[in-house]
ModelCIF file with pLDDT and N, C-alpha, C, O atoms, coordinates in Angstrom:
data_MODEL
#
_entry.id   MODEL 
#
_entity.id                         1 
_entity.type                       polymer 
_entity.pdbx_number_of_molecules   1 
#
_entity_poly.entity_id                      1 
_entity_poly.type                           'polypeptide(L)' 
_entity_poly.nstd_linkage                   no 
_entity_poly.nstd_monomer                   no 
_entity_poly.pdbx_seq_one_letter_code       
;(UNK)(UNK)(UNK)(UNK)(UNK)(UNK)(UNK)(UNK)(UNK)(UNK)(UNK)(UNK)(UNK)(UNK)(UNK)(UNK)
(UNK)(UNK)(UNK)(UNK)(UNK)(UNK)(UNK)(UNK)(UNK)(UNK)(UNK)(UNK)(UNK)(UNK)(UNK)(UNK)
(UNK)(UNK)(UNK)(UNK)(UNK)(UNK)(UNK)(UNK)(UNK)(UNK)(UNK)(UNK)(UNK)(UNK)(UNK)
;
_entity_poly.pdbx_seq_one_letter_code_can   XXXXXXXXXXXXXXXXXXXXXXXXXXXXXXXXXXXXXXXXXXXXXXX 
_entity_poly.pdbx_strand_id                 A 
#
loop_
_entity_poly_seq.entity_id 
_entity_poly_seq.num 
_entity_poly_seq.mon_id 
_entity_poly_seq.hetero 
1 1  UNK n 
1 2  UNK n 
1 3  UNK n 
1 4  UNK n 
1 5  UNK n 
1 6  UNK n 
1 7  UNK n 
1 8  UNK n 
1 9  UNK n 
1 10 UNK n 
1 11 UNK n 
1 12 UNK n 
1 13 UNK n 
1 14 UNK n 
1 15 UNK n 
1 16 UNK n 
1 17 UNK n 
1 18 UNK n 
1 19 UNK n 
1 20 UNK n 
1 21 UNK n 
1 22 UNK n 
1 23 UNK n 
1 24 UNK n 
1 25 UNK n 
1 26 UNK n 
1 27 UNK n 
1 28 UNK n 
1 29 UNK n 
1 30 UNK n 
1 31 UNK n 
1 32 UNK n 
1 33 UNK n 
1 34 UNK n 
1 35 UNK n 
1 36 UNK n 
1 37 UNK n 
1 38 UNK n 
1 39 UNK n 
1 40 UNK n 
1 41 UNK n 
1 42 UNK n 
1 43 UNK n 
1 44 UNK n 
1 45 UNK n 
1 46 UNK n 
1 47 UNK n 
#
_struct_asym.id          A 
_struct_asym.entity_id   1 
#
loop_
_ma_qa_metric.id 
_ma_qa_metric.mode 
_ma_qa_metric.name 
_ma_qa_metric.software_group_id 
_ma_qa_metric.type 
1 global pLDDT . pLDDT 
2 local  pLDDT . pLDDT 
#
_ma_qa_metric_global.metric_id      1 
_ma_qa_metric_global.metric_value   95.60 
_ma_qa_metric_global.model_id       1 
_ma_qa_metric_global.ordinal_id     1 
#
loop_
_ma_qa_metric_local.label_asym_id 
_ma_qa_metric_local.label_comp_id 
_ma_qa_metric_local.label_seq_id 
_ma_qa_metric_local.metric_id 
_ma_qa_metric_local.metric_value 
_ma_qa_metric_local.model_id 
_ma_qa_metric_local.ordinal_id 
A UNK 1  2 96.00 1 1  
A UNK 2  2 98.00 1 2  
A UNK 3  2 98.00 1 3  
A UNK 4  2 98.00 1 4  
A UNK 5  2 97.00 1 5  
A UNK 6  2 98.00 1 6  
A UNK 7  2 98.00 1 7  
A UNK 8  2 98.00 1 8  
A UNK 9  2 98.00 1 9  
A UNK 10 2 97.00 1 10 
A UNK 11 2 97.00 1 11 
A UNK 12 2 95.00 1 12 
A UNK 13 2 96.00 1 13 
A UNK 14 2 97.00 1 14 
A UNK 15 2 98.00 1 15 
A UNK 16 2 98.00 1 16 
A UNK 17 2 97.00 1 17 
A UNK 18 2 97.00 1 18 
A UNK 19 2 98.00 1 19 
A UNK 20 2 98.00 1 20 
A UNK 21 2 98.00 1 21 
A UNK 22 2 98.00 1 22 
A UNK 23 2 97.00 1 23 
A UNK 24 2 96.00 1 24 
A UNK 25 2 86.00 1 25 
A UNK 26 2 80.00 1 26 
A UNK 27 2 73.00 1 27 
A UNK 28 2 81.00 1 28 
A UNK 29 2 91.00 1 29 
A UNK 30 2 96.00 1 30 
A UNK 31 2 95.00 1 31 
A UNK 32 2 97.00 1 32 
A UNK 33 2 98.00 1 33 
A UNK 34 2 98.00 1 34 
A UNK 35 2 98.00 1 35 
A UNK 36 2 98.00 1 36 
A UNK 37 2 98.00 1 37 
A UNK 38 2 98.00 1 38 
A UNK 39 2 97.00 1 39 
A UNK 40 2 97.00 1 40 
A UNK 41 2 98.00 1 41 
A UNK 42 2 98.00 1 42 
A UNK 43 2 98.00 1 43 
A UNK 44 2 98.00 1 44 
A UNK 45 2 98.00 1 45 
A UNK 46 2 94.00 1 46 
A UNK 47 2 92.00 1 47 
#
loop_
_atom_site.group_PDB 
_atom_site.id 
_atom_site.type_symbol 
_atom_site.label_atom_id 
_atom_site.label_alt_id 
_atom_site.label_comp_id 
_atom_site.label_asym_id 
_atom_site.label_entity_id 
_atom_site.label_seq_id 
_atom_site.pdbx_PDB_ins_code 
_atom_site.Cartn_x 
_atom_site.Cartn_y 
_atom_site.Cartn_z 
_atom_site.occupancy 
_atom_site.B_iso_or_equiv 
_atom_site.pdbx_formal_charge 
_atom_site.auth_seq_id 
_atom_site.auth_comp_id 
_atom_site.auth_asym_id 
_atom_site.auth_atom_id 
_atom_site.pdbx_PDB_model_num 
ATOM 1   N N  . UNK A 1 1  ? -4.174  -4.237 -7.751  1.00 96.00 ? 1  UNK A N  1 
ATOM 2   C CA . UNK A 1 1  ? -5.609  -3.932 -7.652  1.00 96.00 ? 1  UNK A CA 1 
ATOM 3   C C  . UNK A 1 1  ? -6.354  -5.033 -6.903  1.00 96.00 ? 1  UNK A C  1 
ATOM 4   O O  . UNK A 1 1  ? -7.250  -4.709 -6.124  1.00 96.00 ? 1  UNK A O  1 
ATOM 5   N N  . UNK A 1 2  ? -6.072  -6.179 -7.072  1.00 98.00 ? 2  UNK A N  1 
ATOM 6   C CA . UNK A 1 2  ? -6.463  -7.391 -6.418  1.00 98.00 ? 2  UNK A CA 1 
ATOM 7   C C  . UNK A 1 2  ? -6.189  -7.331 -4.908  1.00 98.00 ? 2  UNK A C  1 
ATOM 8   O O  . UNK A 1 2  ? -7.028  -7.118 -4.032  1.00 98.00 ? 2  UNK A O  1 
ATOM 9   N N  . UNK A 1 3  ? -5.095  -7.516 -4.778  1.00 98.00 ? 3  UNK A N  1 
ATOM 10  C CA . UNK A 1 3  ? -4.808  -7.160 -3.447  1.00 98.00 ? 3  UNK A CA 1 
ATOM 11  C C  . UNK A 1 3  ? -5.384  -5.861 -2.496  1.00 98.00 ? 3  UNK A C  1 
ATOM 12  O O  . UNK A 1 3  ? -5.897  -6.056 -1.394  1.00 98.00 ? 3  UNK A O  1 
ATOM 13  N N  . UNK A 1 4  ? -5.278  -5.006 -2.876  1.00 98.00 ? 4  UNK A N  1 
ATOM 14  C CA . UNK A 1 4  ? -6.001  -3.962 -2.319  1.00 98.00 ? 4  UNK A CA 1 
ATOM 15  C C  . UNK A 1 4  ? -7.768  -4.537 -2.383  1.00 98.00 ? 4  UNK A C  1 
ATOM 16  O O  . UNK A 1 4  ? -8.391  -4.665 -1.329  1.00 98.00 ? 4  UNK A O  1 
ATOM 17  N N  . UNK A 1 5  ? -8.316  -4.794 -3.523  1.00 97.00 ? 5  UNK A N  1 
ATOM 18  C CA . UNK A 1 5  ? -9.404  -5.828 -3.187  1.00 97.00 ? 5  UNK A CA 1 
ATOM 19  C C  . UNK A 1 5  ? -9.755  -6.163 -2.276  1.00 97.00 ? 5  UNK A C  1 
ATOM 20  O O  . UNK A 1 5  ? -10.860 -5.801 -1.870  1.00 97.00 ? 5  UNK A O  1 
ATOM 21  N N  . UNK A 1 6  ? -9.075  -6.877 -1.670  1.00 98.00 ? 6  UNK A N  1 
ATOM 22  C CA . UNK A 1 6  ? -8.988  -8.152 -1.020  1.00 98.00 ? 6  UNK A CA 1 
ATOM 23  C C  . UNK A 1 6  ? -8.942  -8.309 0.362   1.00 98.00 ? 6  UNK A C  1 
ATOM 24  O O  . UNK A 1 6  ? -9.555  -8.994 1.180   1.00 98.00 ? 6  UNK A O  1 
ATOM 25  N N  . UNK A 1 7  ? -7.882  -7.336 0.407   1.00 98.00 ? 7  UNK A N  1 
ATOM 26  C CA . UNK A 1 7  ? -7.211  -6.991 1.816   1.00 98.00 ? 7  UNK A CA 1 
ATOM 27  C C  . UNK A 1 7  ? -7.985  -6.477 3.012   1.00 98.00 ? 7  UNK A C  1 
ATOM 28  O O  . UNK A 1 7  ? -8.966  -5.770 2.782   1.00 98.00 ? 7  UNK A O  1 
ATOM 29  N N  . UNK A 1 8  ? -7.684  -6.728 4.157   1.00 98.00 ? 8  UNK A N  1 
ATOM 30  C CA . UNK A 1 8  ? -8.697  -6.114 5.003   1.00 98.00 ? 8  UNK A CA 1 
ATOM 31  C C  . UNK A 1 8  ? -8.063  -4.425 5.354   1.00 98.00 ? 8  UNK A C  1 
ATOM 32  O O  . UNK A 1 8  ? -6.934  -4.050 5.669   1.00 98.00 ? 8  UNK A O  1 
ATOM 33  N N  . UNK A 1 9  ? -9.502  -3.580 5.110   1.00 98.00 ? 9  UNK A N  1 
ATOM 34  C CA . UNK A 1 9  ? -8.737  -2.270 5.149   1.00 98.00 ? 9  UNK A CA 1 
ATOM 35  C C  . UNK A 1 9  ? -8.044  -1.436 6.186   1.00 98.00 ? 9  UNK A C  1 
ATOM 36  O O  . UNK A 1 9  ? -8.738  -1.544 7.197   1.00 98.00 ? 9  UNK A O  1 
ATOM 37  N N  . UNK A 1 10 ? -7.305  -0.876 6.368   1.00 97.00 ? 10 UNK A N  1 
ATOM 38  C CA . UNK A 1 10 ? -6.409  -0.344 8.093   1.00 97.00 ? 10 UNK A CA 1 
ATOM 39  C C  . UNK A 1 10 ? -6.520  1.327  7.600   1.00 97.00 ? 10 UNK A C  1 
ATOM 40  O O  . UNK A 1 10 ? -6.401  1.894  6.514   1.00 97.00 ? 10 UNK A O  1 
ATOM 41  N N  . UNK A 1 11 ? -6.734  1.663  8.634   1.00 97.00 ? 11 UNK A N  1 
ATOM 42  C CA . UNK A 1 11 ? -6.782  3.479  8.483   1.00 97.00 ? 11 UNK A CA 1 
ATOM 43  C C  . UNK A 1 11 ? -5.381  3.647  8.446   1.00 97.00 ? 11 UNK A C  1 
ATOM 44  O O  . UNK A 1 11 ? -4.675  2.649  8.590   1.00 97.00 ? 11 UNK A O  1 
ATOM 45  N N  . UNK A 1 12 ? -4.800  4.913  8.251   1.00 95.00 ? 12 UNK A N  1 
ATOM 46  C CA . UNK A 1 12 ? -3.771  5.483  7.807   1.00 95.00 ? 12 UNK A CA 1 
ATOM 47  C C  . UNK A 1 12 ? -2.939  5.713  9.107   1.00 95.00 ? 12 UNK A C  1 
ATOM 48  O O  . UNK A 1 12 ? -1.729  5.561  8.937   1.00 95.00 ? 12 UNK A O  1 
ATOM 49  N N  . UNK A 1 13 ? -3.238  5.968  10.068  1.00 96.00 ? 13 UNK A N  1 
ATOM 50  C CA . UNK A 1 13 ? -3.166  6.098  11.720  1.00 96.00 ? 13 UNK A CA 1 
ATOM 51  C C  . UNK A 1 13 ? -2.749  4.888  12.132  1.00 96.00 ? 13 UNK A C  1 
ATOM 52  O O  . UNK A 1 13 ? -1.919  4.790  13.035  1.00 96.00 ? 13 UNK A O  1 
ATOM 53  N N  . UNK A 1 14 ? -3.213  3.956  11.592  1.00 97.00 ? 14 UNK A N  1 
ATOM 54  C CA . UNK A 1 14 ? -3.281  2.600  12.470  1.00 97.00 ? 14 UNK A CA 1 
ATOM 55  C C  . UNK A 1 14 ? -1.995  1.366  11.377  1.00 97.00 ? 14 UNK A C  1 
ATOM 56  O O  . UNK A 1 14 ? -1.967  0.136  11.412  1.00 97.00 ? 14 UNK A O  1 
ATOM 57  N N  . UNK A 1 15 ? -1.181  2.236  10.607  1.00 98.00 ? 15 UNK A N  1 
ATOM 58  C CA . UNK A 1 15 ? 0.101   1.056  9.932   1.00 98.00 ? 15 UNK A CA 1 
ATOM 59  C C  . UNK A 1 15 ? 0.104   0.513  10.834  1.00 98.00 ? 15 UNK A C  1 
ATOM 60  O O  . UNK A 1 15 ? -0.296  0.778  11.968  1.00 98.00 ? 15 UNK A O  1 
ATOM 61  N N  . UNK A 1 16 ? 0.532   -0.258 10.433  1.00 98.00 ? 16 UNK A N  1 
ATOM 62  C CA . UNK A 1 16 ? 2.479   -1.628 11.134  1.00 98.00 ? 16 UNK A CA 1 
ATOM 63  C C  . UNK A 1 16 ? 3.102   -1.822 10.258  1.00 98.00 ? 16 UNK A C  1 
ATOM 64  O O  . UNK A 1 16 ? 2.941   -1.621 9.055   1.00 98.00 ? 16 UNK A O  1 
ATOM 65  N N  . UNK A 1 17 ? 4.017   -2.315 10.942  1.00 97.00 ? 17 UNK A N  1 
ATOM 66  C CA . UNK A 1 17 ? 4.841   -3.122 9.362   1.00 97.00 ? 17 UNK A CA 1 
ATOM 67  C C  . UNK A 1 17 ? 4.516   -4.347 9.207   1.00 97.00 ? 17 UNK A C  1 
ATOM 68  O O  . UNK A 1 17 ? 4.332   -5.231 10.044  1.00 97.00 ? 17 UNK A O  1 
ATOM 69  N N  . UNK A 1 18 ? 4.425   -4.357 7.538   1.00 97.00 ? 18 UNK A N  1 
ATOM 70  C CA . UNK A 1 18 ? 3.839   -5.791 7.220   1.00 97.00 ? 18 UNK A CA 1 
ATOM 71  C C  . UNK A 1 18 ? 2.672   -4.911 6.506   1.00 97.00 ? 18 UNK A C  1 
ATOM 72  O O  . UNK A 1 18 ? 2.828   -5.026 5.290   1.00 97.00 ? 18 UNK A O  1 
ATOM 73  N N  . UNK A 1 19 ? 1.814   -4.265 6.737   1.00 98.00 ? 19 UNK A N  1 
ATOM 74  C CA . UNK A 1 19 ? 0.639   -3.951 6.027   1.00 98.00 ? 19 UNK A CA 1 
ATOM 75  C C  . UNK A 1 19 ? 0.635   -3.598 4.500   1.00 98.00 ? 19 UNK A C  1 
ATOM 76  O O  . UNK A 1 19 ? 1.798   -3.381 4.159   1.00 98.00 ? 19 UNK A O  1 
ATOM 77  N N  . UNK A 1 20 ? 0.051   -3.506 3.801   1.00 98.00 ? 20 UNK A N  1 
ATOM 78  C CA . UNK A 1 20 ? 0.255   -3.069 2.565   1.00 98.00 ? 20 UNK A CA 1 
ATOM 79  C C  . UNK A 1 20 ? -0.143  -1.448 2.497   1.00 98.00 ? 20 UNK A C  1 
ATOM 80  O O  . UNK A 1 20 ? -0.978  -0.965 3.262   1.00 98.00 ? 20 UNK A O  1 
ATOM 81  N N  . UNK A 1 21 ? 0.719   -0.498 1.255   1.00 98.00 ? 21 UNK A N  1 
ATOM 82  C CA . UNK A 1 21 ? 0.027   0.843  0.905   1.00 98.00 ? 21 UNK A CA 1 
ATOM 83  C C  . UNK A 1 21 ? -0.247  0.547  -0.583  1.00 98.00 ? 21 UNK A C  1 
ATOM 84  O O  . UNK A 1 21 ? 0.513   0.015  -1.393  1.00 98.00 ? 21 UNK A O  1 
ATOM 85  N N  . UNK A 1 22 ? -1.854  1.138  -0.816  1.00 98.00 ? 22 UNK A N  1 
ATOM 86  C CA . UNK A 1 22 ? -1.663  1.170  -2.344  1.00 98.00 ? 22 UNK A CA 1 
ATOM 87  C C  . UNK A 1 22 ? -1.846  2.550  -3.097  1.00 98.00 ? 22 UNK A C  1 
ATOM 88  O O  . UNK A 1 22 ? -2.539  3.407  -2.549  1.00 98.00 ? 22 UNK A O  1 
ATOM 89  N N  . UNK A 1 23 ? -1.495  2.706  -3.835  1.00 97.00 ? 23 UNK A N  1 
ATOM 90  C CA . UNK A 1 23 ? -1.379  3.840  -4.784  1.00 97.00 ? 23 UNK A CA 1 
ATOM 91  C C  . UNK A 1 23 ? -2.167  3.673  -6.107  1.00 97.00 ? 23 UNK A C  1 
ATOM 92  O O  . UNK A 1 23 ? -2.414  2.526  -6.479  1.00 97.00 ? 23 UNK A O  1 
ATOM 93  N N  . UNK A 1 24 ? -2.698  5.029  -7.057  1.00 96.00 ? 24 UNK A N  1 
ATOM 94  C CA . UNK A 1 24 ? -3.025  4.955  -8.334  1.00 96.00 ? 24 UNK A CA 1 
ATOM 95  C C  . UNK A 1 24 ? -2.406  6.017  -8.611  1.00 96.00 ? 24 UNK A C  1 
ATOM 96  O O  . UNK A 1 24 ? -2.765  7.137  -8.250  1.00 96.00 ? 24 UNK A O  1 
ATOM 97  N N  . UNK A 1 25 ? -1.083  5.672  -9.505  1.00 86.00 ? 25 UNK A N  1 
ATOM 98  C CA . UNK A 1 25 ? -0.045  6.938  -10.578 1.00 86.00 ? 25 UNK A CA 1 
ATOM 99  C C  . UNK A 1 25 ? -0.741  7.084  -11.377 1.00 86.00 ? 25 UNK A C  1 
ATOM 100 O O  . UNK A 1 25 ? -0.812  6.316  -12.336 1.00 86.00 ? 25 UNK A O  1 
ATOM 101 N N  . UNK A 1 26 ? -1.498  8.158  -11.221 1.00 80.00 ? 26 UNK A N  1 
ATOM 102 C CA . UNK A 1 26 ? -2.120  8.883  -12.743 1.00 80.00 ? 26 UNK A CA 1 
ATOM 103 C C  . UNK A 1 26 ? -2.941  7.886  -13.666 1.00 80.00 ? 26 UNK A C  1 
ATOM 104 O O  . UNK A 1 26 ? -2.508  7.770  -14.812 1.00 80.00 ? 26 UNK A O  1 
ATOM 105 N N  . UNK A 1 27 ? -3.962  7.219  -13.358 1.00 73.00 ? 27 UNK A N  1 
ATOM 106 C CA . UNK A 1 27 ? -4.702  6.473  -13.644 1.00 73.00 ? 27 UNK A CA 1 
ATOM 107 C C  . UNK A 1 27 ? -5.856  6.251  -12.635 1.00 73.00 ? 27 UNK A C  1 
ATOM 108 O O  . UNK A 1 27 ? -5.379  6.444  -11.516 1.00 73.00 ? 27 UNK A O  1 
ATOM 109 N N  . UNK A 1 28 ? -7.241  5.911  -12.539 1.00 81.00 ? 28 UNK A N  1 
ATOM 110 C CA . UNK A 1 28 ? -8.358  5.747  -11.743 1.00 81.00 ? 28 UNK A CA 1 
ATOM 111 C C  . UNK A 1 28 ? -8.261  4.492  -10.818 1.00 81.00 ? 28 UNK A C  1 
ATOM 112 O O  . UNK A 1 28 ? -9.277  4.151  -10.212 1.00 81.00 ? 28 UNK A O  1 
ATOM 113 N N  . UNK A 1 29 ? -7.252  3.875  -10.691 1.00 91.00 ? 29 UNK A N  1 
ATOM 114 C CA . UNK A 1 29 ? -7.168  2.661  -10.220 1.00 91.00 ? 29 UNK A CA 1 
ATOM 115 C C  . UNK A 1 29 ? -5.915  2.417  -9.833  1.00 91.00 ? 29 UNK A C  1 
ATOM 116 O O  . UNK A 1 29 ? -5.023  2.957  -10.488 1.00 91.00 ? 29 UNK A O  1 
ATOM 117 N N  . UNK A 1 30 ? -5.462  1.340  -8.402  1.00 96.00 ? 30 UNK A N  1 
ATOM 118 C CA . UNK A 1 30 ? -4.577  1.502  -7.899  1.00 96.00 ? 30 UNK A CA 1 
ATOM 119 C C  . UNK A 1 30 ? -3.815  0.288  -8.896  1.00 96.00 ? 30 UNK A C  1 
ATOM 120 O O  . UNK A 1 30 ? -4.155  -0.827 -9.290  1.00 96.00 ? 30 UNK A O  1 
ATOM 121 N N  . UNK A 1 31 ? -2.568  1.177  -9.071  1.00 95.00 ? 31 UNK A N  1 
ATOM 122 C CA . UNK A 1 31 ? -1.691  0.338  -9.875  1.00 95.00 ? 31 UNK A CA 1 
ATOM 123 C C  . UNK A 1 31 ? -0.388  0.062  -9.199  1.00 95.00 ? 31 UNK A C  1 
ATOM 124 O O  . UNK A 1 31 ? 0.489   -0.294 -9.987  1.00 95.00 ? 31 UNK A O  1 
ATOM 125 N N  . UNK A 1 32 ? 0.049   0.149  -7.655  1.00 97.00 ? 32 UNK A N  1 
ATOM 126 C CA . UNK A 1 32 ? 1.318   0.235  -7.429  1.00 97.00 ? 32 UNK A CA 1 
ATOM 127 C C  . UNK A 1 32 ? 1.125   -0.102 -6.116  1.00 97.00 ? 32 UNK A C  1 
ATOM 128 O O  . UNK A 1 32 ? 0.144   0.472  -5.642  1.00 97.00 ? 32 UNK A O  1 
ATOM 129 N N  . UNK A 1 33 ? 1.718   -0.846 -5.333  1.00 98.00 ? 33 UNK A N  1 
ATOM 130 C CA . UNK A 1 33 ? 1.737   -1.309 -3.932  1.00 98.00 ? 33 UNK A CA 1 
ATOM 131 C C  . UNK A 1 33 ? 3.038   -1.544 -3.210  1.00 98.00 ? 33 UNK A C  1 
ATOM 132 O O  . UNK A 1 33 ? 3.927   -2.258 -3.672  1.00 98.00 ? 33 UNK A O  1 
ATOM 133 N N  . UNK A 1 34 ? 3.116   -0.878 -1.989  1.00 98.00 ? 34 UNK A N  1 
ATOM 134 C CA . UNK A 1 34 ? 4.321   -1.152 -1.496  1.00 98.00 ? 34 UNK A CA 1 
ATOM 135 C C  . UNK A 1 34 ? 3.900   -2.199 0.270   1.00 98.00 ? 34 UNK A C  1 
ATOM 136 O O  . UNK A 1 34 ? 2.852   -2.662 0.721   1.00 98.00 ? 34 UNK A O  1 
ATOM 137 N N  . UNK A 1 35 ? 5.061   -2.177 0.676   1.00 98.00 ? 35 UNK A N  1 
ATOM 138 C CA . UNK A 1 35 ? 5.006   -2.827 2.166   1.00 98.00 ? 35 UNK A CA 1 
ATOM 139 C C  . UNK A 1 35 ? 5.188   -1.944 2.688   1.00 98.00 ? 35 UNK A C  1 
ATOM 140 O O  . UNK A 1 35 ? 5.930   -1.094 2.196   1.00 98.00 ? 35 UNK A O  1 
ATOM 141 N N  . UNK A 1 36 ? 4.539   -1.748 4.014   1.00 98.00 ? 36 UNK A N  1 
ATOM 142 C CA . UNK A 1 36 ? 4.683   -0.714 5.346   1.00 98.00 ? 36 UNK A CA 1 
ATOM 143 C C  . UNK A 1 36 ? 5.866   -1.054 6.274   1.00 98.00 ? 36 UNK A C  1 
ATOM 144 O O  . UNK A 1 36 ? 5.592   -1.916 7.109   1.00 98.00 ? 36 UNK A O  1 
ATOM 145 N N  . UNK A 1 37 ? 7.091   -0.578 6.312   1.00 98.00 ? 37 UNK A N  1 
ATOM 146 C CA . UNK A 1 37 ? 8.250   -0.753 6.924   1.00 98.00 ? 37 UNK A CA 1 
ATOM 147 C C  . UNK A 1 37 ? 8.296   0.113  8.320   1.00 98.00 ? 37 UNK A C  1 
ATOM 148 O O  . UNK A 1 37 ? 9.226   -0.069 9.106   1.00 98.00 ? 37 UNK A O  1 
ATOM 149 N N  . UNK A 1 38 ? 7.391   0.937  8.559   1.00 98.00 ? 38 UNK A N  1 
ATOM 150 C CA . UNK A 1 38 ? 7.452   1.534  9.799   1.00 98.00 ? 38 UNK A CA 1 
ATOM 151 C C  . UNK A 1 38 ? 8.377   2.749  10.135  1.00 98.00 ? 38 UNK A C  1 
ATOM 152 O O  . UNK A 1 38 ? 9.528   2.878  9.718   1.00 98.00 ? 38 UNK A O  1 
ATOM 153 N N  . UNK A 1 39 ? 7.683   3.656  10.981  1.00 97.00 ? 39 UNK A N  1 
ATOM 154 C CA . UNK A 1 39 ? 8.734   4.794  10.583  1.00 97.00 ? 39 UNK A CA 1 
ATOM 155 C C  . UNK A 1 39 ? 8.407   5.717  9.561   1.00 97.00 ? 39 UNK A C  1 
ATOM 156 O O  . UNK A 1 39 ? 9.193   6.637  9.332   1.00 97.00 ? 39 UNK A O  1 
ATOM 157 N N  . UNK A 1 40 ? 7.277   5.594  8.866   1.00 97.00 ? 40 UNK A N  1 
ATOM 158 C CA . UNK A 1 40 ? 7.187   6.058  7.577   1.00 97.00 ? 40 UNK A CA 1 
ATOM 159 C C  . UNK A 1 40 ? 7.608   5.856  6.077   1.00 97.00 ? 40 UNK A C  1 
ATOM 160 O O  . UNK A 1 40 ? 7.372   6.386  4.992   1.00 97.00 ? 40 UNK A O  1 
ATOM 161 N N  . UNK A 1 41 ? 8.298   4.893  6.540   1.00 98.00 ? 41 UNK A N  1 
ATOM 162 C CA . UNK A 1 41 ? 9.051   3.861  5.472   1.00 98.00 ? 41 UNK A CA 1 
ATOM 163 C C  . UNK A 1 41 ? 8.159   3.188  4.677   1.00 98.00 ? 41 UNK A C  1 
ATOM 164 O O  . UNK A 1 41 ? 7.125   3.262  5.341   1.00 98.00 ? 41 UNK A O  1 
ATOM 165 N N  . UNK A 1 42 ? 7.803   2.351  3.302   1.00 98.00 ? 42 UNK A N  1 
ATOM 166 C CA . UNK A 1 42 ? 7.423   1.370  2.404   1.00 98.00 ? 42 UNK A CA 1 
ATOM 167 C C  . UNK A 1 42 ? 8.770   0.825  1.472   1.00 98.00 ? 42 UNK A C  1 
ATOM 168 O O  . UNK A 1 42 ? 9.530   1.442  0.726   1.00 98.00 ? 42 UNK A O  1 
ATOM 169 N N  . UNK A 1 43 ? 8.711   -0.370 1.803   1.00 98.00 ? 43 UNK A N  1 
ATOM 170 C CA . UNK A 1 43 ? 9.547   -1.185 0.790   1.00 98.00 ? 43 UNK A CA 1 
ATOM 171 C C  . UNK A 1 43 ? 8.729   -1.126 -0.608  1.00 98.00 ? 43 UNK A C  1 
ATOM 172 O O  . UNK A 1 43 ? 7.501   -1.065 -0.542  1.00 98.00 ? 43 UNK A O  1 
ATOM 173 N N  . UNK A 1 44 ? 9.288   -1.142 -1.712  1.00 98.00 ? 44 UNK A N  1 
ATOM 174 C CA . UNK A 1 44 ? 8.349   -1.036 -3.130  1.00 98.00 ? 44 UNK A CA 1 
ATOM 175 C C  . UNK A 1 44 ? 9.677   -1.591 -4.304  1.00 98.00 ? 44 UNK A C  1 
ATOM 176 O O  . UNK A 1 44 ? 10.834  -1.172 -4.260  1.00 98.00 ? 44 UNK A O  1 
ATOM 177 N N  . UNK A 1 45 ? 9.222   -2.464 -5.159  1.00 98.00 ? 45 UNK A N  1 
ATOM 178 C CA . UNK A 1 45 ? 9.674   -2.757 -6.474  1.00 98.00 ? 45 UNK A CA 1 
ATOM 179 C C  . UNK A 1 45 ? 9.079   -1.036 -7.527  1.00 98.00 ? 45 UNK A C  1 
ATOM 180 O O  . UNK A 1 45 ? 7.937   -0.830 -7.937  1.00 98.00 ? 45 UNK A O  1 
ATOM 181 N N  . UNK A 1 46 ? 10.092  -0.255 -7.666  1.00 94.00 ? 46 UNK A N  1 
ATOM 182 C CA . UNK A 1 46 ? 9.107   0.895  -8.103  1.00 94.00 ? 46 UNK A CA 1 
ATOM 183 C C  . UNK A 1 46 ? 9.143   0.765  -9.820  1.00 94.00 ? 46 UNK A C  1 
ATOM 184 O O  . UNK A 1 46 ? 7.977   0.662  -10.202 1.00 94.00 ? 46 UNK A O  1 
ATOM 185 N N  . UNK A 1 47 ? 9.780   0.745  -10.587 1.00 92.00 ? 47 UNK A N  1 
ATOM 186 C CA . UNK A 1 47 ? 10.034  0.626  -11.975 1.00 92.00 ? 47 UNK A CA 1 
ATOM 187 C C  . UNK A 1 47 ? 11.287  0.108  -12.107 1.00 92.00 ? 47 UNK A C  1 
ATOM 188 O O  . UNK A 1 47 ? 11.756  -0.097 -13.227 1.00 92.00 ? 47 UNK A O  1 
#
C-alpha cells in the first residue's frame, strides 16, 4: 500500500520492466504487488 503510495504513477500502456503492478484481492485496498517483467509477465512472491 505504501509503495503504490508513493510511487510515481505509469498508465497501463506505458509498463517496462522494473515498474511495479498493484493489486487489491478482495479487500478496498491494494494488498499485493508484483514487478513488471515485460511481455506481460510480473514477477510476484504470491502466498
Amino acid at each position: 500500500a505504501d509503495q503504490q503510495r508513493e510511487a510515481r504513477p505509469v498508465a497501463l500502456t506505458q509498463l517496462a520492466p522494473g515498474d511495479l503492478v498493484f493489486f487489491s484481492r478482495g479487500s478496498h485496498r491494494v494488498d499485493h504487488v508484483g514487478i513488471y517483467a515485460g511481455s506481460g509477465l510480473f514477477i510476484h512472491a504470491r502466498h
